[in-house]
PDB file of N, CA and C in Angstrom:
ATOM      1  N   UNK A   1      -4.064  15.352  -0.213  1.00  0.00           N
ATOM      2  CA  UNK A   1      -3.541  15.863   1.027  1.00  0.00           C
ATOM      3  C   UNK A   1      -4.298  15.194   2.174  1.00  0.00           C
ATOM      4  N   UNK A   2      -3.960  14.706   2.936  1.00  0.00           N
ATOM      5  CA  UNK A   2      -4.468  14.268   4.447  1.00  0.00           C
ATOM      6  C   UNK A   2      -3.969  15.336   5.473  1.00  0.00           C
ATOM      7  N   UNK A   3      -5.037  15.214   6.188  1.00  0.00           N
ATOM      8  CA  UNK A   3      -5.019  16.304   7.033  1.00  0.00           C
ATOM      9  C   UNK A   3      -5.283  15.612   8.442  1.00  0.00           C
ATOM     10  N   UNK A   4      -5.035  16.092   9.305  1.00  0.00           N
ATOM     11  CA  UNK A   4      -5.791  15.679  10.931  1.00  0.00           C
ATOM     12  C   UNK A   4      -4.660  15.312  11.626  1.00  0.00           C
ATOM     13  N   UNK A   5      -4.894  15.060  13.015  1.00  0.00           N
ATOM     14  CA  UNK A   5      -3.702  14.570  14.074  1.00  0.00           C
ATOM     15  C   UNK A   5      -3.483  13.234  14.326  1.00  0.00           C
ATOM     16  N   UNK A   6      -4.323  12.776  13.271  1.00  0.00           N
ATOM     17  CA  UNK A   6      -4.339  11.249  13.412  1.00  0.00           C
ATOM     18  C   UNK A   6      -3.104  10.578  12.876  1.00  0.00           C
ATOM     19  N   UNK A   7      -1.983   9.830  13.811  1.00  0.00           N
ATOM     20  CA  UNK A   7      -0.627   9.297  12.958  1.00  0.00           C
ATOM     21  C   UNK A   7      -0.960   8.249  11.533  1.00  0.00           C
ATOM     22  N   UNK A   8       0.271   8.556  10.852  1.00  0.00           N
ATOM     23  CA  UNK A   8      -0.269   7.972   9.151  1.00  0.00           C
ATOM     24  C   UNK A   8       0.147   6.143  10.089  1.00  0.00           C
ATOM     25  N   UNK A   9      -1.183   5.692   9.509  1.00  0.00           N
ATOM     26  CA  UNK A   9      -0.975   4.089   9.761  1.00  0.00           C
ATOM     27  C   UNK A   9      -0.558   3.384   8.240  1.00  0.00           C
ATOM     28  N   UNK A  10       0.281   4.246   7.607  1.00  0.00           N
ATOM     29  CA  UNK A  10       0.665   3.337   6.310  1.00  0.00           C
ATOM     30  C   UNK A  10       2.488   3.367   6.921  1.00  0.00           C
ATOM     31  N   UNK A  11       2.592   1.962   6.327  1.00  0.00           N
ATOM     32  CA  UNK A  11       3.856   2.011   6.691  1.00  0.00           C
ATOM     33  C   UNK A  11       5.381   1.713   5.392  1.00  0.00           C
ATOM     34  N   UNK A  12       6.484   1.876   5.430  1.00  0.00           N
ATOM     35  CA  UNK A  12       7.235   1.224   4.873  1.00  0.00           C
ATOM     36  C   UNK A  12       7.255   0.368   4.008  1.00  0.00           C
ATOM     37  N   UNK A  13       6.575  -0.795   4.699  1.00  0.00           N
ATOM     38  CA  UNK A  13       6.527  -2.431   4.324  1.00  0.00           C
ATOM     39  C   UNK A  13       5.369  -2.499   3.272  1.00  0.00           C
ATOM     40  N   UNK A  14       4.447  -1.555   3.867  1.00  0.00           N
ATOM     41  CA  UNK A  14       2.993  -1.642   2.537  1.00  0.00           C
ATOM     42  C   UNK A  14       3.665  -0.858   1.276  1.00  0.00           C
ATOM     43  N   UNK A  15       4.498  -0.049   1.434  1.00  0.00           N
ATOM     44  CA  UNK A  15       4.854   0.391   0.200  1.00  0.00           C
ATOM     45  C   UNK A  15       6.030   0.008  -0.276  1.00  0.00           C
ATOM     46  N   UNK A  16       6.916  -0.670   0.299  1.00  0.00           N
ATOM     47  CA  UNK A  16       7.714  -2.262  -0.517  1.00  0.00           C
ATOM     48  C   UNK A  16       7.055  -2.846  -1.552  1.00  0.00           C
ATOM     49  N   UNK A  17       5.965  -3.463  -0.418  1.00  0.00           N
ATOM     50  CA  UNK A  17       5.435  -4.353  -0.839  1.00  0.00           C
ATOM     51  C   UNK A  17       4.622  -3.842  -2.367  1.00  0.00           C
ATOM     52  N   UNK A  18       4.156  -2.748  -1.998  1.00  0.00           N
ATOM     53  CA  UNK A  18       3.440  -2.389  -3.934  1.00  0.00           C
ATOM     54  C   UNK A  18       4.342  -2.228  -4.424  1.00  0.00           C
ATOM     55  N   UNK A  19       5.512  -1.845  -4.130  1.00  0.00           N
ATOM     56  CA  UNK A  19       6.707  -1.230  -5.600  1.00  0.00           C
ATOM     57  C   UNK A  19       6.843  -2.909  -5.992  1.00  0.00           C
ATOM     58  N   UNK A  20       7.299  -3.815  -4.718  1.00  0.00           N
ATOM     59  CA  UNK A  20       7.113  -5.275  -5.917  1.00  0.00           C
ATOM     60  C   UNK A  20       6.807  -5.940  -6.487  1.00  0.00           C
ATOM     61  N   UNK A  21       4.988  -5.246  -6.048  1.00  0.00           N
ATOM     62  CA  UNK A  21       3.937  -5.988  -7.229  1.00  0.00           C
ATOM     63  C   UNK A  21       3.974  -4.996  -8.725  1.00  0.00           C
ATOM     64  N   UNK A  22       4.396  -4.124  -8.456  1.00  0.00           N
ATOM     65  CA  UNK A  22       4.289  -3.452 -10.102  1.00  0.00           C
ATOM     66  C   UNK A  22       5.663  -3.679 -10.530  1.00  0.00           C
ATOM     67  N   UNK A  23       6.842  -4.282 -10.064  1.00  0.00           N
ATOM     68  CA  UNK A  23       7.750  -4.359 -10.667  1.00  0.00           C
ATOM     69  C   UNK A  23       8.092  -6.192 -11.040  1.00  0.00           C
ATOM     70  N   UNK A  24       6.763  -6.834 -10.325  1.00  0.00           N
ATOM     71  CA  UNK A  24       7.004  -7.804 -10.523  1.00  0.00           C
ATOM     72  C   UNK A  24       5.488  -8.075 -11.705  1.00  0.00           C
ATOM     73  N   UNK A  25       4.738  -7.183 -12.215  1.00  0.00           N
ATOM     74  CA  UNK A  25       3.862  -7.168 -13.020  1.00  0.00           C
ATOM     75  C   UNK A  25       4.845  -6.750 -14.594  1.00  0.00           C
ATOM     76  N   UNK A  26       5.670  -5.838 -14.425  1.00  0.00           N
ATOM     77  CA  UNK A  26       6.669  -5.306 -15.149  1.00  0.00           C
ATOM     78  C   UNK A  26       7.533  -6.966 -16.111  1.00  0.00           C
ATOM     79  N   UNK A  27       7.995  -7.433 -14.974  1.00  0.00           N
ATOM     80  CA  UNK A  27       8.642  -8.761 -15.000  1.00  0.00           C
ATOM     81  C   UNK A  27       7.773 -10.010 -15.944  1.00  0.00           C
ATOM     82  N   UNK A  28       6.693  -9.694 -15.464  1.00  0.00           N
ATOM     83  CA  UNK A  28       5.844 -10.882 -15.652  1.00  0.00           C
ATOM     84  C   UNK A  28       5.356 -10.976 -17.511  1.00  0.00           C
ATOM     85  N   UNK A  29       4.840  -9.110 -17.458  1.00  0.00           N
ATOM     86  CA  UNK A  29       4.800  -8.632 -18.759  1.00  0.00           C
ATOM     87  C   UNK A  29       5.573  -9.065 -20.031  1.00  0.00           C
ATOM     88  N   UNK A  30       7.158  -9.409 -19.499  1.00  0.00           N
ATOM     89  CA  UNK A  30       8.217  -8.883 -20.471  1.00  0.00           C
ATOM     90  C   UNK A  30       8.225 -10.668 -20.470  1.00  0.00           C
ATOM     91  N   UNK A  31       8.322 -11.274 -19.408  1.00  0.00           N
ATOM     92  CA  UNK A  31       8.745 -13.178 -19.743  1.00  0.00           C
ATOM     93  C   UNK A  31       7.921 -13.574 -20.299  1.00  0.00           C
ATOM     94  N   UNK A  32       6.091 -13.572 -19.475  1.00  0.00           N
ATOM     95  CA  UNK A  32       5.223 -14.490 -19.721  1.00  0.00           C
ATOM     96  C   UNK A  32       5.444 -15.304 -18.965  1.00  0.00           C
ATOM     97  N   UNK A  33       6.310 -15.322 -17.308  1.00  0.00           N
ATOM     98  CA  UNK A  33       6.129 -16.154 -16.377  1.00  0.00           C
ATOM     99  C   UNK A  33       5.395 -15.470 -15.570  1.00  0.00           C
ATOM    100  N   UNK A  34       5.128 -15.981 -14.595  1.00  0.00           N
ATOM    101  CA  UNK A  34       4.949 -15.533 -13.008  1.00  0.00           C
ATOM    102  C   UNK A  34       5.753 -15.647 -11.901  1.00  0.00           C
ATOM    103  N   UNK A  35       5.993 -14.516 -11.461  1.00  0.00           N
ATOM    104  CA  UNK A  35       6.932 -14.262 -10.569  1.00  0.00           C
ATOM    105  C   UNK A  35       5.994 -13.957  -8.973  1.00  0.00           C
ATOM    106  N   UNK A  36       6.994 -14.651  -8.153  1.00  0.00           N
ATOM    107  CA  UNK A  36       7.001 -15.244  -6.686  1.00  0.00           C
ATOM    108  C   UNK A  36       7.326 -13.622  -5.899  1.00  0.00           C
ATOM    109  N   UNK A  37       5.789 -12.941  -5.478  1.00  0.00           N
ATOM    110  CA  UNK A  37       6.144 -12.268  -4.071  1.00  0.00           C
ATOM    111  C   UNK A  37       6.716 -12.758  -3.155  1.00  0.00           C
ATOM    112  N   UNK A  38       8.357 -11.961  -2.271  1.00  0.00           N
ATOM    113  CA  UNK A  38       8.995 -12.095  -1.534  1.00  0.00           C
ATOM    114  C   UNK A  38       8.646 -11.441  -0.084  1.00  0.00           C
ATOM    115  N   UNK A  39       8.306 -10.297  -0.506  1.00  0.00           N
ATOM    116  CA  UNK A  39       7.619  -9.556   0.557  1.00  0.00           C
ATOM    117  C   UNK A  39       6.158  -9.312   1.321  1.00  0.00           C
ATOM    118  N   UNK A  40       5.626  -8.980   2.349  1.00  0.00           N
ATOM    119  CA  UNK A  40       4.933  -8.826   3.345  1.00  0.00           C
ATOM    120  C   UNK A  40       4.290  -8.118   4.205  1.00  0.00           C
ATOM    121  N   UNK A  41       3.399  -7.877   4.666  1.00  0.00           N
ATOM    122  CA  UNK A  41       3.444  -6.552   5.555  1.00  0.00           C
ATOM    123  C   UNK A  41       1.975  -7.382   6.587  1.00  0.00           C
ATOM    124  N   UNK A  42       1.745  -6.588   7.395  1.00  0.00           N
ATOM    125  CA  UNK A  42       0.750  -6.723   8.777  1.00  0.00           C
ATOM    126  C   UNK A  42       0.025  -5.331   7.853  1.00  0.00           C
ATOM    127  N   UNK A  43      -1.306  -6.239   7.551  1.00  0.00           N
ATOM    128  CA  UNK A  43      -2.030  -5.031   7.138  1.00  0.00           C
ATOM    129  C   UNK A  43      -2.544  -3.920   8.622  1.00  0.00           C
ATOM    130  N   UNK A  44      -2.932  -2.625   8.041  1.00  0.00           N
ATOM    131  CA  UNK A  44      -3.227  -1.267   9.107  1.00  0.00           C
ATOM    132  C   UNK A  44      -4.069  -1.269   9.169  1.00  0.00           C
ATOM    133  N   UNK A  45      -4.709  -0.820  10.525  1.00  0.00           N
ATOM    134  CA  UNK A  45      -5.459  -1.214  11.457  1.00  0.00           C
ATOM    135  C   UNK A  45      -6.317  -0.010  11.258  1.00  0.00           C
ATOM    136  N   UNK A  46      -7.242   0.259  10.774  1.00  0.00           N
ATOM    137  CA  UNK A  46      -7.570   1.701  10.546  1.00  0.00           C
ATOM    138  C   UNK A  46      -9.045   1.599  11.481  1.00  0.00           C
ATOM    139  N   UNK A  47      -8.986   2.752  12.348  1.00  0.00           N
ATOM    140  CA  UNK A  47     -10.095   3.165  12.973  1.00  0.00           C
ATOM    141  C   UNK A  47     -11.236   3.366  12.733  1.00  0.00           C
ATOM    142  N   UNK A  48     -12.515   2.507  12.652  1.00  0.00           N
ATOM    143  CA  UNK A  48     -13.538   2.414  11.735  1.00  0.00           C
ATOM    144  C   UNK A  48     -14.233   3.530  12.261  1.00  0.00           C
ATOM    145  N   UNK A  49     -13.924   4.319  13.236  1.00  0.00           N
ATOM    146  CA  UNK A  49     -15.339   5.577  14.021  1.00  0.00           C
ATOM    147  C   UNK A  49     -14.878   6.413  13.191  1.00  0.00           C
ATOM    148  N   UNK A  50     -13.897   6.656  12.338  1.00  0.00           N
ATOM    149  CA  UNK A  50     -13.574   7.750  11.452  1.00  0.00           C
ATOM    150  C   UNK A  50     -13.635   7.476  10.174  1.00  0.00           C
ATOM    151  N   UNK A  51     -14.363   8.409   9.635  1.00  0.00           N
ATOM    152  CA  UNK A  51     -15.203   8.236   8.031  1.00  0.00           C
ATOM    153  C   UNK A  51     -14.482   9.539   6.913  1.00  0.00           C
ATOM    154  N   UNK A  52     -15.773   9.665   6.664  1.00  0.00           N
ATOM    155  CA  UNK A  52     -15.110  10.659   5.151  1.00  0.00           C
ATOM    156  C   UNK A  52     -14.223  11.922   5.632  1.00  0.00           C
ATOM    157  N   UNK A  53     -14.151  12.361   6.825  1.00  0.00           N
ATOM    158  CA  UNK A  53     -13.764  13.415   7.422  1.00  0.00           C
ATOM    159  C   UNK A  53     -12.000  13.436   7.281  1.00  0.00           C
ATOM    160  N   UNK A  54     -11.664  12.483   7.272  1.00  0.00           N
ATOM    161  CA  UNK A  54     -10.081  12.052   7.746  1.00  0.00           C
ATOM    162  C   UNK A  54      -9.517  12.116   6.614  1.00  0.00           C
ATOM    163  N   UNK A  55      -9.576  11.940   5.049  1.00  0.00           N
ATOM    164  CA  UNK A  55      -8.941  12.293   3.816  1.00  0.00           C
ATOM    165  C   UNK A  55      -9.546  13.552   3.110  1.00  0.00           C
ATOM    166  N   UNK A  56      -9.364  14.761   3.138  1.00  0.00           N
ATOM    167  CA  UNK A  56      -9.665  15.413   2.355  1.00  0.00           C
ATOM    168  C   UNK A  56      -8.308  15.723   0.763  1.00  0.00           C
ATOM    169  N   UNK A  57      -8.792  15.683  -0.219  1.00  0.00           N
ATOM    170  CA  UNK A  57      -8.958  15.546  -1.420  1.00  0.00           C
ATOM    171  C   UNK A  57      -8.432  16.949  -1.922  1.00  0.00           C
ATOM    172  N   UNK A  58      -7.272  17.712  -2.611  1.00  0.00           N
ATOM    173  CA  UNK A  58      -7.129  18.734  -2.406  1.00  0.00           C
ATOM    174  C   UNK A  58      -6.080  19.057  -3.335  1.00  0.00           C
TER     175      UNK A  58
END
């Protein structure tokens, strides 16, 4: 659970982007090729003055 008023800096695109590395690990598993990430993202910018306080665990 995350908690606080702080807006979620995860976006969309970061979680594209993992569903196509495990579906392209999936892929890779079953050929024995390697398969070409298509997708991208602008990694998040996360506010370094905020520490253990901002994820609580729950």
């Amino acid at each position: 659970m995350v908690r606080g008023t702080r807006p979620n800096e995860l976006t969309l695109d970061i979680a594209r982007h993992g569903l196509e590395i495990m579906l392209a690990a999936e892929e890779t598993s079953l050929t024995g090729q390697a398969v070409e990430l298509k997708t991208s993202f602008t990694p998040a910018k996360f506010d370094k003055a905020v520490r253990d306080g901002a994820l609580i665990h729950g």
